[in-house]
Protein backbone atom coordinates (compact mmCIF):
# COMPACT_ATOMS: atom_id res chain seq x y z
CA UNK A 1 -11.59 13.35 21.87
CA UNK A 2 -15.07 13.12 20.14
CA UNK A 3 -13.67 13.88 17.22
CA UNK A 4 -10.98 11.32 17.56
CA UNK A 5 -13.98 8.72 18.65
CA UNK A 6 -16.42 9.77 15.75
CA UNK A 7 -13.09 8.92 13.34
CA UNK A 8 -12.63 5.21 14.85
CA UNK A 9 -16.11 4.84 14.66
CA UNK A 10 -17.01 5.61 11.04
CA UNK A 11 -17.15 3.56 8.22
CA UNK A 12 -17.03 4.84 4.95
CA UNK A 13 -17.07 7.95 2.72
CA UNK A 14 -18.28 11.39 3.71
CA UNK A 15 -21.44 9.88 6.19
CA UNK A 16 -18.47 10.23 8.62
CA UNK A 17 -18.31 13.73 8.83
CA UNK A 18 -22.25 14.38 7.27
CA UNK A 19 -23.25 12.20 10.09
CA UNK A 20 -21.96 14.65 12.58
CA UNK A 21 -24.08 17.48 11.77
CA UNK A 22 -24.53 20.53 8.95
CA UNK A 23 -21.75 22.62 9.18
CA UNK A 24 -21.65 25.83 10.43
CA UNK A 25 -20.34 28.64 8.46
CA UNK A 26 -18.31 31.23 9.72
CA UNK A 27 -20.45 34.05 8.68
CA UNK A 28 -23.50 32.41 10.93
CA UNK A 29 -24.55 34.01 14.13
CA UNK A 30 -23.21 32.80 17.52
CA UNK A 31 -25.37 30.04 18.58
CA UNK A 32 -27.86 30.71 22.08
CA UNK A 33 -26.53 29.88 24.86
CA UNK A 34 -29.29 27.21 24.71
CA UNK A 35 -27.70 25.94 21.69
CA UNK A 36 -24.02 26.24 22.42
CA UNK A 37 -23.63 22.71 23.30
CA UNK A 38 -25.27 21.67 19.94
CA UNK A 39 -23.21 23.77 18.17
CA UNK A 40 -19.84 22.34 19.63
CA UNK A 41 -20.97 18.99 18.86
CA UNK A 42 -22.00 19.60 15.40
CA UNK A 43 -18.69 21.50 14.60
CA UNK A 44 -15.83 19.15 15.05
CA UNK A 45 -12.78 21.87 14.66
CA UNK A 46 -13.71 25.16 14.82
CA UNK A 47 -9.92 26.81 13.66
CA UNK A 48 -7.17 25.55 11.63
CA UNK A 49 -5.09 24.10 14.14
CA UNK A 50 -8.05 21.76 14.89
CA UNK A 51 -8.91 20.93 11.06
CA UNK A 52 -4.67 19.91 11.19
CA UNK A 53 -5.50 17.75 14.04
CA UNK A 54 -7.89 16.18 12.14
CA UNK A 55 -5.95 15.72 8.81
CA UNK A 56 -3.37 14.71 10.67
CA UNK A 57 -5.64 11.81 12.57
CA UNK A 58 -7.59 10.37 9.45
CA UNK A 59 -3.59 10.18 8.34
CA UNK A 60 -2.61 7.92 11.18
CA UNK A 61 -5.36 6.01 10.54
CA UNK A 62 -5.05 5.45 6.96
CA UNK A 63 -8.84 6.33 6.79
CA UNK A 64 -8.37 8.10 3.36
CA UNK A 65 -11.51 7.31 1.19
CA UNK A 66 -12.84 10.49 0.21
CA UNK A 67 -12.06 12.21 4.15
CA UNK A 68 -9.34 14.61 3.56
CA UNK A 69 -11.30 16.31 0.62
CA UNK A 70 -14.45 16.43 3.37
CA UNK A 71 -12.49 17.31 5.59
CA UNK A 72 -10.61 20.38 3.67
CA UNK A 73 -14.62 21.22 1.94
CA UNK A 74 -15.74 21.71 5.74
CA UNK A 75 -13.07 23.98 5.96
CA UNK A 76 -14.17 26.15 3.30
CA UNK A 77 -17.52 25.93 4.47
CA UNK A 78 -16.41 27.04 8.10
CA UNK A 79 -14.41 30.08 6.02
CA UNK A 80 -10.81 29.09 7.54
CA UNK A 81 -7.75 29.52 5.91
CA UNK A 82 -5.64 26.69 5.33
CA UNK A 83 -2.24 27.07 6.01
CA UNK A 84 1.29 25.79 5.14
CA UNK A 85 1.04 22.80 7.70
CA UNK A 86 -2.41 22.13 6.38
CA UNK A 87 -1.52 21.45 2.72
CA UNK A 88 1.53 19.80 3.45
CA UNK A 89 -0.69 17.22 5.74
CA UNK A 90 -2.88 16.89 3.04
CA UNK A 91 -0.34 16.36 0.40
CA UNK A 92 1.20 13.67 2.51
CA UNK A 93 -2.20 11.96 3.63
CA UNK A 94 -2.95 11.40 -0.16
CA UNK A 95 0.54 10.32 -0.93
CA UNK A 96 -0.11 7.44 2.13
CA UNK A 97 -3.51 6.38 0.44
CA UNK A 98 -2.36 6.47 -3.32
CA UNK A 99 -4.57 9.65 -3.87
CA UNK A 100 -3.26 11.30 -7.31
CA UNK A 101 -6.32 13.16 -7.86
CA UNK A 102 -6.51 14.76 -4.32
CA UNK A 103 -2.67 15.26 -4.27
CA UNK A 104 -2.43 17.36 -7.16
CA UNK A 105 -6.10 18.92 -6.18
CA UNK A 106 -4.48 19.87 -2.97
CA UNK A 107 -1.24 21.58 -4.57
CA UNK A 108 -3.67 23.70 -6.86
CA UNK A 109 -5.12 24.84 -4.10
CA UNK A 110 -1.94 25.47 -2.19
CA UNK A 111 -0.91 27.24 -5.51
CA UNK A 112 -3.73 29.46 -5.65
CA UNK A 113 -3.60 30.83 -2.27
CA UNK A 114 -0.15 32.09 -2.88
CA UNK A 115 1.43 29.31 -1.12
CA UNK A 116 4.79 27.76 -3.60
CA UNK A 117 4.67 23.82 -2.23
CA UNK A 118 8.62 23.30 -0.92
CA UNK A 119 10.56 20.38 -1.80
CA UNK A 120 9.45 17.72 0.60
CA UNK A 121 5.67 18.08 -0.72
CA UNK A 122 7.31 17.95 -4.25
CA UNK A 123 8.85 14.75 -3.55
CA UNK A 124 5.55 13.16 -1.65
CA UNK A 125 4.01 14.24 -5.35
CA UNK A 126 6.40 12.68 -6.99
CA UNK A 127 5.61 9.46 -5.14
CA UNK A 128 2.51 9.69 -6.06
CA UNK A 129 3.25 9.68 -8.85
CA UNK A 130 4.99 6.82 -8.74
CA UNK A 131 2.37 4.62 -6.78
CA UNK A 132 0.01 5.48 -9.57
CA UNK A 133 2.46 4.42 -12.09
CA UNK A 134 2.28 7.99 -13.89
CA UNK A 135 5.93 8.45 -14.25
CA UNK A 136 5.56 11.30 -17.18
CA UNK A 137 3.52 13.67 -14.48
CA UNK A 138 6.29 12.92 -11.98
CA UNK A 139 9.14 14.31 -14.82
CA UNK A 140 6.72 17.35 -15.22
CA UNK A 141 6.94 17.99 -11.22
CA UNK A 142 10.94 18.56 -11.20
CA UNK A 143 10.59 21.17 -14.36
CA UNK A 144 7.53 22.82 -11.88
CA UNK A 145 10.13 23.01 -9.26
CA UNK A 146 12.73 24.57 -11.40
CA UNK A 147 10.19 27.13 -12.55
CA UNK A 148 9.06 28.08 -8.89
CA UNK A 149 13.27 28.04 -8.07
CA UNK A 150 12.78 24.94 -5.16
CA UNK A 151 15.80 22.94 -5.57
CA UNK A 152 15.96 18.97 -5.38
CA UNK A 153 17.30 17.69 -3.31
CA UNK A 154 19.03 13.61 -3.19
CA UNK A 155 16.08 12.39 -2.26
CA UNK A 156 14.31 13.84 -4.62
CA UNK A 157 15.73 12.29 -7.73
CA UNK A 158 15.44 8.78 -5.35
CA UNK A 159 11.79 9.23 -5.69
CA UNK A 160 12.03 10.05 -9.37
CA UNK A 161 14.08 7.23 -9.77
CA UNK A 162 11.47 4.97 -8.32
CA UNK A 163 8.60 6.70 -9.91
CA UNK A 164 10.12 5.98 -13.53
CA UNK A 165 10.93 2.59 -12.20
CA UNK A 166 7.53 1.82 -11.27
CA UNK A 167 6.20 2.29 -14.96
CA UNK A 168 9.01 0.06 -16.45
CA UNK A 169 10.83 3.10 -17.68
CA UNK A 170 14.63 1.67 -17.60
CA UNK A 171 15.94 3.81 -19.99
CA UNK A 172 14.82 6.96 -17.90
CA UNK A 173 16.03 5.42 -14.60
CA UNK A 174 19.56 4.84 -16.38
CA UNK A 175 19.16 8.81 -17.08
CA UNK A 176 18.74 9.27 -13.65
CA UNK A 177 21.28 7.61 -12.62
CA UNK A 178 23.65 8.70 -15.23
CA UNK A 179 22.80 12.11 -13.60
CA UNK A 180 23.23 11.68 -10.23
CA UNK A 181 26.68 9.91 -11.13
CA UNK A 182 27.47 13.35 -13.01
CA UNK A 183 26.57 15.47 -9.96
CA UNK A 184 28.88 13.80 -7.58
CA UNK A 185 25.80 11.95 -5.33
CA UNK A 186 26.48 8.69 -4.46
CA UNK A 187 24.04 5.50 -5.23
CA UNK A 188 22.83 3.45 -2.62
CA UNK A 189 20.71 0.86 -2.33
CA UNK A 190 17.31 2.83 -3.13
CA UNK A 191 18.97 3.42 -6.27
CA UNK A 192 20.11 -0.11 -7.38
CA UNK A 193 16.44 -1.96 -5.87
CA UNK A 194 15.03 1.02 -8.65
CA UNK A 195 17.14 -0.21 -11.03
CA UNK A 196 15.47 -3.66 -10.28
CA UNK A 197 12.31 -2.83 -10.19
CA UNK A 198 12.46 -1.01 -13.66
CA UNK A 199 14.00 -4.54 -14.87
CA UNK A 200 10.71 -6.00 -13.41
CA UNK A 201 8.27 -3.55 -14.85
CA UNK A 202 9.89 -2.76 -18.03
CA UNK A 203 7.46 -4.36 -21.15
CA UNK A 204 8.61 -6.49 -23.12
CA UNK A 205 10.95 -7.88 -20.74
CA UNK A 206 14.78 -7.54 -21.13
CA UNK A 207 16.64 -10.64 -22.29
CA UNK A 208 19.31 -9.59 -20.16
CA UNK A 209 17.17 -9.33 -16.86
CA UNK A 210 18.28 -12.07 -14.71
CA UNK A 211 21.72 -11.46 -14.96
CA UNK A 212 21.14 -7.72 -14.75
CA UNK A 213 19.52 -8.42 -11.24
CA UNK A 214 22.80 -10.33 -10.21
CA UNK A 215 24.67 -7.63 -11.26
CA UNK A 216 22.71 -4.91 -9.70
CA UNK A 217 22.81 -6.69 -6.05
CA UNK A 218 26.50 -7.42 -6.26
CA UNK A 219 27.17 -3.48 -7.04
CA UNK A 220 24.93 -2.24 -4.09
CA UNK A 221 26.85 -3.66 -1.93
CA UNK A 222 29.75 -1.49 -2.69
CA UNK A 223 27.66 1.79 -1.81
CA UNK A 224 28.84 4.27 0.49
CA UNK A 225 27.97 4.35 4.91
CA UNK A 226 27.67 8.17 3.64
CA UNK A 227 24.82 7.78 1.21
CA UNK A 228 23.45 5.08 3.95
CA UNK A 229 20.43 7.32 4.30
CA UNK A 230 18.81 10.65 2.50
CA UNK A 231 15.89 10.52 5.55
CA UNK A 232 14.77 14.50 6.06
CA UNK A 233 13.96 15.28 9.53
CA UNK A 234 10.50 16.32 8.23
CA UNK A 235 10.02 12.84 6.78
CA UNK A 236 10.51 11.31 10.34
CA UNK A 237 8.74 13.70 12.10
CA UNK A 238 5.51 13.14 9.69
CA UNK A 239 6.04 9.10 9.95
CA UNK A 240 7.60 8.29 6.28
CA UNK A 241 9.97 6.00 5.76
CA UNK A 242 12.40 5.79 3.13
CA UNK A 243 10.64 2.31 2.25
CA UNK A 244 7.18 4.07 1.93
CA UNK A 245 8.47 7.38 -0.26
CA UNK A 246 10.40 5.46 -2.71
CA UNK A 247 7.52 2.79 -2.78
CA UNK A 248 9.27 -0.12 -2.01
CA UNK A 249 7.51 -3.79 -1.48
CA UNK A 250 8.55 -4.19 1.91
CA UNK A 251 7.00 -0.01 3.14
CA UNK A 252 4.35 -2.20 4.84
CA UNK A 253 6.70 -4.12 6.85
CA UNK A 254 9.04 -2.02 8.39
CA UNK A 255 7.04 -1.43 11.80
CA UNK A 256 7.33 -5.34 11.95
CA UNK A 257 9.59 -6.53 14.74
CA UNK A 258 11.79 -8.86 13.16
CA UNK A 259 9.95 -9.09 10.09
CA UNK A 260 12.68 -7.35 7.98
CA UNK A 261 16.33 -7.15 8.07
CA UNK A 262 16.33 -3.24 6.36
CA UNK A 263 19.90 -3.03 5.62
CA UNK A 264 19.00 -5.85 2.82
CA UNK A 265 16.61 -3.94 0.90
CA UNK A 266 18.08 -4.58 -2.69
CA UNK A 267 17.43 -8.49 -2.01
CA UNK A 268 14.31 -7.71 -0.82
CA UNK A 269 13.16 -6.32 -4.25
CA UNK A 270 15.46 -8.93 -6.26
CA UNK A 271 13.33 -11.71 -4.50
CA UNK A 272 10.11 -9.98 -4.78
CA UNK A 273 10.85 -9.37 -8.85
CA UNK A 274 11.93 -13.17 -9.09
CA UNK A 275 8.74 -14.62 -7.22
CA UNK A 276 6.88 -11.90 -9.83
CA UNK A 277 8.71 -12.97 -12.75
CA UNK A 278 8.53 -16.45 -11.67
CA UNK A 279 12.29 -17.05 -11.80
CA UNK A 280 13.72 -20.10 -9.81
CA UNK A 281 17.12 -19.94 -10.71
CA UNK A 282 17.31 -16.45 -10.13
CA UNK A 283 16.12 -16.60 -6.73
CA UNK A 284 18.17 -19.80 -5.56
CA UNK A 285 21.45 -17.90 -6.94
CA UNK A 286 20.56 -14.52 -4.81
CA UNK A 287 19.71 -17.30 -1.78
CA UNK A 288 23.32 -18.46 -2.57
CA UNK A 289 24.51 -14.75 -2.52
CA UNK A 290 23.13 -14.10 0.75
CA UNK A 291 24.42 -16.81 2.26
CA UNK A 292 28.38 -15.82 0.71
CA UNK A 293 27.72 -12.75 2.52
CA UNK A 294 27.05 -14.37 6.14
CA UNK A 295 23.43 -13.08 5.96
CA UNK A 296 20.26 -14.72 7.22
CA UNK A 297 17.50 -14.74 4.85
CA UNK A 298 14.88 -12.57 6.75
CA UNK A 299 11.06 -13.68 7.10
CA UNK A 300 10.36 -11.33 4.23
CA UNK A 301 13.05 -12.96 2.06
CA UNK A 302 11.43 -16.08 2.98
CA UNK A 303 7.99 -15.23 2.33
CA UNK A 304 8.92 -14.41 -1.28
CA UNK A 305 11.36 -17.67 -1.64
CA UNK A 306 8.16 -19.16 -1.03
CA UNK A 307 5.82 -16.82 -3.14
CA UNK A 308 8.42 -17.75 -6.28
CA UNK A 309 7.85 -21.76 -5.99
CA UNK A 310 4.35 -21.47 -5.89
CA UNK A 311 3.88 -19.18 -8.48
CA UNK A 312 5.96 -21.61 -10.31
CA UNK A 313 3.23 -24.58 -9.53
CA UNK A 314 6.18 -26.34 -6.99
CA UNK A 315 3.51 -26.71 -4.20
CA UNK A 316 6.27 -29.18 -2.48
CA UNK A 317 8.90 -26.54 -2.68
CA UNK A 318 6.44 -23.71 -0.95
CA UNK A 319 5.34 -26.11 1.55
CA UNK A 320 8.98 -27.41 2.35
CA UNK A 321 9.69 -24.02 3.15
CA UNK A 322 6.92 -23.06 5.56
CA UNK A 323 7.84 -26.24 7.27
CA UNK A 324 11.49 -25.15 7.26
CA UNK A 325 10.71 -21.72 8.32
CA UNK A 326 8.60 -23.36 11.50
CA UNK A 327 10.97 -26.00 12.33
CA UNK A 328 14.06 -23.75 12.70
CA UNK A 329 12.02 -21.87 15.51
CA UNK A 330 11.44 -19.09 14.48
CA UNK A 331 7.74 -16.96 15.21
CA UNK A 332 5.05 -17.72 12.69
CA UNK A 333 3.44 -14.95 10.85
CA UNK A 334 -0.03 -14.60 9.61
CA UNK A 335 1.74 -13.75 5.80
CA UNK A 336 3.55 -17.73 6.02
CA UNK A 337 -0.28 -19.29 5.61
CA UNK A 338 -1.65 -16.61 3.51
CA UNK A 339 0.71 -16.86 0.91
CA UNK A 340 0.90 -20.05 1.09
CA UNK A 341 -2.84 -21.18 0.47
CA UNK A 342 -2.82 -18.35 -2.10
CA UNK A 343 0.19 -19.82 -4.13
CA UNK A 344 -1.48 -23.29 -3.40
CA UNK A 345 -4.95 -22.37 -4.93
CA UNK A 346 -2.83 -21.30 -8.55
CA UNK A 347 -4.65 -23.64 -11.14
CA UNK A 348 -7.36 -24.62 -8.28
CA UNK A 349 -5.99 -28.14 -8.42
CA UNK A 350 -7.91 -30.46 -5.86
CA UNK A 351 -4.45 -30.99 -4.07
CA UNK A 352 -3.60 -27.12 -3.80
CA UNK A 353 -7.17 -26.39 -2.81
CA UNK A 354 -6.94 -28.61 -0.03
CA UNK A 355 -3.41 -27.44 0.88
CA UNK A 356 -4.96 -24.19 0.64
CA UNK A 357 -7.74 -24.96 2.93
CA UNK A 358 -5.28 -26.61 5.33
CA UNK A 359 -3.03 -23.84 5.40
CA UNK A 360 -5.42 -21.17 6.66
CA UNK A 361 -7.02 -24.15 9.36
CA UNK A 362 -3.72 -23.88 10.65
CA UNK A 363 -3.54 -20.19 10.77
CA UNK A 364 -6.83 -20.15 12.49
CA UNK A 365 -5.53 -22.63 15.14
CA UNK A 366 -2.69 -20.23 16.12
CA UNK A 367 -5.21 -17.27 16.83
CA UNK A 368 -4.36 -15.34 13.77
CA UNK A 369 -6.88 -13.57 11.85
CA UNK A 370 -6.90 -12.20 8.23
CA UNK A 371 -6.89 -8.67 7.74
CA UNK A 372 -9.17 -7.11 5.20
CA UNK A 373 -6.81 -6.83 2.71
CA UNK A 374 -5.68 -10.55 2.86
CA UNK A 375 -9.11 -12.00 3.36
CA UNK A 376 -10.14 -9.60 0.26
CA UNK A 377 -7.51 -10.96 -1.87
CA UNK A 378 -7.70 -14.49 -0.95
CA UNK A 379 -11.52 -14.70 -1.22
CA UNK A 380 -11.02 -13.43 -4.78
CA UNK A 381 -8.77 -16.42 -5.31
CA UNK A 382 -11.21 -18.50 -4.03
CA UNK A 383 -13.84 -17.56 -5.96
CA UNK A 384 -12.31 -18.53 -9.47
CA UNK A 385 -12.88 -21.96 -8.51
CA UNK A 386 -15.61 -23.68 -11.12
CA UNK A 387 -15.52 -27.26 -9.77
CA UNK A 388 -15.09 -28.71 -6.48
CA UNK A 389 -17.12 -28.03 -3.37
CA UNK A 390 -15.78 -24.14 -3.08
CA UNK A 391 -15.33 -25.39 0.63
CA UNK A 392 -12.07 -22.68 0.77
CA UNK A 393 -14.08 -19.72 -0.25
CA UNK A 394 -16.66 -20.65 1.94
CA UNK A 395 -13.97 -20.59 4.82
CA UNK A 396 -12.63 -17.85 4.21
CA UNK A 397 -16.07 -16.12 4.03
CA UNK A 398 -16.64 -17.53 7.56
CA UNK A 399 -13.35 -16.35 9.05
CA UNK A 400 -13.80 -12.77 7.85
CA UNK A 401 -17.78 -13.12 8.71
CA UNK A 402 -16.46 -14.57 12.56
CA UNK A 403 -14.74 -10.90 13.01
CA UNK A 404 -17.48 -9.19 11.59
CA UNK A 405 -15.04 -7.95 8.66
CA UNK A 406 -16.66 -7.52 4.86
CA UNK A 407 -14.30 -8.00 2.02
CA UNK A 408 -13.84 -5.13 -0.71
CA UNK A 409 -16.62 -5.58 -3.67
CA UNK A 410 -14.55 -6.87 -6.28
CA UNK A 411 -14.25 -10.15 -3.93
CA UNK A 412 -17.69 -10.26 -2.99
CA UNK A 413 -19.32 -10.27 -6.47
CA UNK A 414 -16.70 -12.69 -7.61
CA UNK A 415 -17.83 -15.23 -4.59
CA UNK A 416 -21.48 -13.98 -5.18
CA UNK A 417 -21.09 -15.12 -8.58
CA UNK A 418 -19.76 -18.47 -7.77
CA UNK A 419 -22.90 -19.17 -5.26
CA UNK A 420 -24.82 -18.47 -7.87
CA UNK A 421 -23.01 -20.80 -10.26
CA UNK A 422 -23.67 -23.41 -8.00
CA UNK A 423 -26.94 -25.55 -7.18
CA UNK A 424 -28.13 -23.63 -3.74
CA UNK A 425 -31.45 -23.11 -2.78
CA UNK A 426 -32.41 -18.96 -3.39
CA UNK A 427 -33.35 -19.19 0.34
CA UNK A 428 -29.90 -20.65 1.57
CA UNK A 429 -28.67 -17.93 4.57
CA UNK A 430 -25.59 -17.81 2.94
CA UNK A 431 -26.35 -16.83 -0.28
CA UNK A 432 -28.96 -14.43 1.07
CA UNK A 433 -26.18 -12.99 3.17
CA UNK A 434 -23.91 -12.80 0.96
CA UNK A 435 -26.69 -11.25 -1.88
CA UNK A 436 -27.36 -8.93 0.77
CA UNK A 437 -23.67 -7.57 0.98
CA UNK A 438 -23.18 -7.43 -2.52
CA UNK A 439 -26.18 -5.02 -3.11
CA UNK A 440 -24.89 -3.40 -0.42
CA UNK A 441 -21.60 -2.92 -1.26
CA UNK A 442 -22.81 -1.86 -4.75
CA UNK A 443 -25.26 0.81 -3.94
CA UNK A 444 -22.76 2.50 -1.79
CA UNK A 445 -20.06 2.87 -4.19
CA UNK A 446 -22.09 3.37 -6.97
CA UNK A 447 -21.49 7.14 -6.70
CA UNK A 448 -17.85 7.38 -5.30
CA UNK A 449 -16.01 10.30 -6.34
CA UNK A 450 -13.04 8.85 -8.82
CA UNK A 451 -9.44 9.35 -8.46
């Protein structure tokens, strides 16, 4: 329990585990009984079950920056053996927090200890891999496995699939596919939302796209109740969804309560590639679609009908559909006023900014709160904005200053920037606080170990 305590409490890179003490090694005498007590609390896991435990926590708590390599360096230092359990935790804590480096890093190690990875830490690589948007390492991973005889299995070449996707790669996902078709395994709808997503990534895009992206939602719906799901029991027993090993946009959503409808995950990507690509017509038709097929468009479906008008400058149209959304009854969500003052500040426009502005007031009035990720993002909106009173940056400053929550760097030099852009006094508390931060902010990342 102090070890679980010391991880809620911490708050970035390796002071969390430096700040509990020098380790110990294993070689070093056993503490006085004087000093037994300070020894326990200095060593937070003394044996490899305990290390796991630990892994396994900073995992749950998506606490990733840096950890799991202090973590696994204290456990050299201590002198105990990682085993099978322990890599595999490792492997799948950096595939949660995008972590190529320390994923590969980790399999070396695994390698050199005489331990072959097996085929669900191969496919956790491969989506990696694929969150990184390094499709030709992920290719190199399924020769590896032929070489050390672990055989793919469906899933597998699902996360392949997506990995190649993810870089824009269509004419390698149509491989895959080709191949999968050749072996006898059926496609479902992982398979056709990669074939999407490829679509969305590929550069330059297809001329064909939008009526590819028809095409590829009516054929998923012809997949087979068979193929309705390639989940290992060691993927649900290690909390990874389908969603989150095949990288889909909506893998932060599922825990939602009626956030997501999951049978419709190939909309979900069409809608998210037509807000991306800006598509209109695209999106209405698919809204059309849905509706053929006696389906409710979910509040993720939605959320990106909404995303695609305002990235399209149709303020009105994003509006009209919050107010749709709220007038039908249905719960509000925190994502309905995020998205829409960050569609609405698009051009910073004295109408959107206000809209903006008004959007999260109304959030704020219903007792939601932005997370650190949305405050992060929208304050780096914000800041772009050279004229006006930068009133919504401001606000959003406040809101995430109110909960005592500091937005990522990138976001705090841009608004830093903006202050300073602007006639303020140098003593003004806010641009002294915010000053403050950004040095801050700057001197502690200054030396972060890159990944």
């Amino acid at each position: 329990m102090t070890l679980l305590r010391s991880i809620s409490g911490a708050s970035h890179r390796s002071l969390f585990l430096r700040a509990i003490g020098r380790r110990h090694l294993a070689s070093t005498p056993a503490p006085a009984p004087a000093q037994a007590e300070e020894y326990k609390r200095r060593n937070y896991a003394n044996n490899v079950t305990e290390y796991n435990g630990v892994v396994n926590s900073i995992t749950a708590q998506r606490r990733f920056s840096f950890l799991l390599r202090d973590v696994y360096d204290d456990m050299s230092l201590d002198g105990v053996q990682p085993d099978r359990d322990t890599f595999h935790s490792l492997i799948l804590g950096s595939m949660k927090g995008a972590r190529l480096q320390d994923a590969f890093y980790f399999t070396e190690q695994m390698k050199s200890m005489g331990l072959v990875p097996d085929v669900n830490s191969y496919n956790m690589l491969i989506s990696v891999c694929g969150k990184c948007k390094n499709s030709e390492q992920a290719i190199q991973l399924l020769e590896e496995m032929k070489k050390y005889k672990v055989k793919p299995m469906v899933q597998t070449y699902m996360c392949l699939l997506n990995a190649c996707a993810a870089a824009g790669r269509l004419d390698q996902v149509y491989a895959i596919v080709r191949d999968m078709t050749a072996a006898g395994l059926g496609l479902n709808k992982f398979c056709y939302a990669g074939l999407i997503t490829a679509l969305r990534n590929k550069t330059p895009l297809p001329d064909d796209y939008a009526a590819k992206i028809i095409e590829f939602v009516e054929r998923s719906k012809e997949w087979s109740s068979v193929e309705a799901s390639s989940e290992t029991a060691q993927n649900v027993m290690t909390g990874v969804t389908e969603e989150e090993l095949y990288n889909m946009p909506t893998a932060e959503y599922i825990n939602r309560r009626g956030f997501l409808n999951r049978p419709l995950t190939v909309y979900h990507v069409a809608f998210h590639a037509c807000a991306d690509l800006r598509n209109v017509e695209v999106m209405e038709a698919l809204l059309d679609m849905l509706k053929k097929d006696g389906k409710f468009p979910d509040t993720y479906i939605v959320i990106q009908t909404m995303r695609c008008y305002l990235n399209c400058g149709d303020i009105d149209r994003g509006w009209q559909t919050v107010d749709e959304y709220l007038k039908s009854g249905r719960p509000p969500v925190p994502e309905l006023y995020t998205t829409l003052a960050e569609g609405a500040m698009i051009g910073y426009t004295p109408t959107g900014m206000q809209i903006a502005q008004k959007a999260l007031e109304d959030m704020n009035s219903r007792n939601f709160y932005l997370l650190p990720r949305q405050g992060t993002d929208l304050l780096l909106a914000a800041a772009g904005e050279k004229t006006g009173g930068y009133t919504t940056a401001n606000y959003i400053w406040d809101l995430m200053q109110a909960r005592k929550v500091t937005p990522q760097l990138p976001a705090v030099e841009a608004y830093y920037n903006g202050l300073k852009e602007r006639e303020i006094p140098a003593d003004d508390p806010r641009l002294v606080l915010v000053k403050r931060t950004y040095e801050n902010l700057s001197s502690r990342f200054r030396g972060r170990r890159p990944n």
